[in-house]
Protein backbone atom coordinates (compact mmCIF):
# COMPACT_ATOMS: atom_id res chain seq x y z
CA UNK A 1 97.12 6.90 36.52
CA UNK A 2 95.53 10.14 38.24
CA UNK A 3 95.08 11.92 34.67
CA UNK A 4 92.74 8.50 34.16
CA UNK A 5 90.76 8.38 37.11
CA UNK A 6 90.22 11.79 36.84
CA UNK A 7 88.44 11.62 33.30
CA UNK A 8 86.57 8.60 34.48
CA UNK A 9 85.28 10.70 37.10
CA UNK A 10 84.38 13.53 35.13
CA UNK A 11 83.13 10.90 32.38
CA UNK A 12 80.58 8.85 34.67
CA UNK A 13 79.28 12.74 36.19
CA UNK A 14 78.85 13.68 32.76
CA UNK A 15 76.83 10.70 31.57
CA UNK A 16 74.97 10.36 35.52
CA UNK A 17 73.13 14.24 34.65
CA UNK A 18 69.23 13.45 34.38
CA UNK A 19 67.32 14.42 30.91
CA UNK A 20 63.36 14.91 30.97
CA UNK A 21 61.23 12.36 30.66
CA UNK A 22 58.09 12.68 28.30
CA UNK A 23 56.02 11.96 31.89
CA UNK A 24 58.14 15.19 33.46
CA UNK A 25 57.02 17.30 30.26
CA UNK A 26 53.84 16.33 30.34
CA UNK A 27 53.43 17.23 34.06
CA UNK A 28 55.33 20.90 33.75
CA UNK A 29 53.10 21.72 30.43
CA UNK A 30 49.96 21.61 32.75
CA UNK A 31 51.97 23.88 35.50
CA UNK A 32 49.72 27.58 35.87
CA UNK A 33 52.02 30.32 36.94
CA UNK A 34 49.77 32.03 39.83
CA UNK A 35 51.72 34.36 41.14
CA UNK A 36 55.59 35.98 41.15
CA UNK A 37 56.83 38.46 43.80
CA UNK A 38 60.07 40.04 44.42
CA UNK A 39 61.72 38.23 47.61
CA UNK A 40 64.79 40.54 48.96
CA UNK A 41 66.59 39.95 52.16
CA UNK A 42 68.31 42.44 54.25
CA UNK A 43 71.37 42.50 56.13
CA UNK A 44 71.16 44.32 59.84
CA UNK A 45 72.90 47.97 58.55
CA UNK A 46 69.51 48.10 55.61
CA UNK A 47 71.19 46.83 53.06
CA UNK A 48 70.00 44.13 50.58
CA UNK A 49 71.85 41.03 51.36
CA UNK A 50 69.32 38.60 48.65
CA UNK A 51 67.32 39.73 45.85
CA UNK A 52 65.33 37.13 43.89
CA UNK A 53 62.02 36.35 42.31
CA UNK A 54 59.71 33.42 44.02
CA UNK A 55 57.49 32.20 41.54
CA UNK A 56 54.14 30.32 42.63
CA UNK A 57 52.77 27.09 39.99
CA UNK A 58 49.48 25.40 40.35
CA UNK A 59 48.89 22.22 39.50
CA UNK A 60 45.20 20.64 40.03
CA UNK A 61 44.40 22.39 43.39
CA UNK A 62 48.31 22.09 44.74
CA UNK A 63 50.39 25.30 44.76
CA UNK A 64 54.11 24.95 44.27
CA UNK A 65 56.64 27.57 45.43
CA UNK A 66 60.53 28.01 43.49
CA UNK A 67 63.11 30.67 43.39
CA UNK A 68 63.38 31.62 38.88
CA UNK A 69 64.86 34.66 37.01
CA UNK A 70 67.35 36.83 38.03
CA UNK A 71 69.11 36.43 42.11
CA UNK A 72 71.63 38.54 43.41
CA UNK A 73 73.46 37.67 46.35
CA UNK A 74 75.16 41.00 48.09
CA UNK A 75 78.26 41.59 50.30
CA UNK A 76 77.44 43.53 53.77
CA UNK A 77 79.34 46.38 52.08
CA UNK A 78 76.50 46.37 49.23
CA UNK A 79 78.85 45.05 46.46
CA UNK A 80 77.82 42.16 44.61
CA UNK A 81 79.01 38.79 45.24
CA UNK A 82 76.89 36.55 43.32
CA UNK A 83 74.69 36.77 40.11
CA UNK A 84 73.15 33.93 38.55
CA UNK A 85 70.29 33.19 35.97
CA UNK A 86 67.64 30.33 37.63
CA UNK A 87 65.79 28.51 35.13
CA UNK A 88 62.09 28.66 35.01
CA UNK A 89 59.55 25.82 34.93
């Protein structure tokens, strides 16, 4: 009975993951990447704690902010305890 409710679980999370909509595509395809700075975060002792790249969209005269590309996330010791891809827009 647990091995079942598991997979129904996993099953409805599965199928509950949102696709694009042709409205959603049609709003990021007119999306103007203005600007994209390095954004890095230090711990007290100097060293780099967050490394990431904010990336700035305009859209009509609105400007839209979002962590993309590459992040790091650092231990205070300055090994690395998180890497992860972010997708851009």
């Amino acid at each position: 009975m647990k091995h079942f409710l598991v997979i129904i679980i996993l099953l409805s999370y599965n199928l509950t993951i949102a696709q694009y909509s042709e409205r959603l595509e049609e709003i990021l395809s007119e999306l103007k990447e203005v600007d994209s700075k390095a954004d890095t975060i230090h711990y007290g002792n100097g060293k780099a704690w967050w490394i990431s790249t904010l990336t700035t969209y305009e859209h009509n005269t609105d400007k839209y902010s979002t962590y993309s590309g590459k992040q790091v996330q650092f231990y205070k010791n300055g090994q690395i305890w998180q890497h992860s891809q972010l997708q851009s827009i």
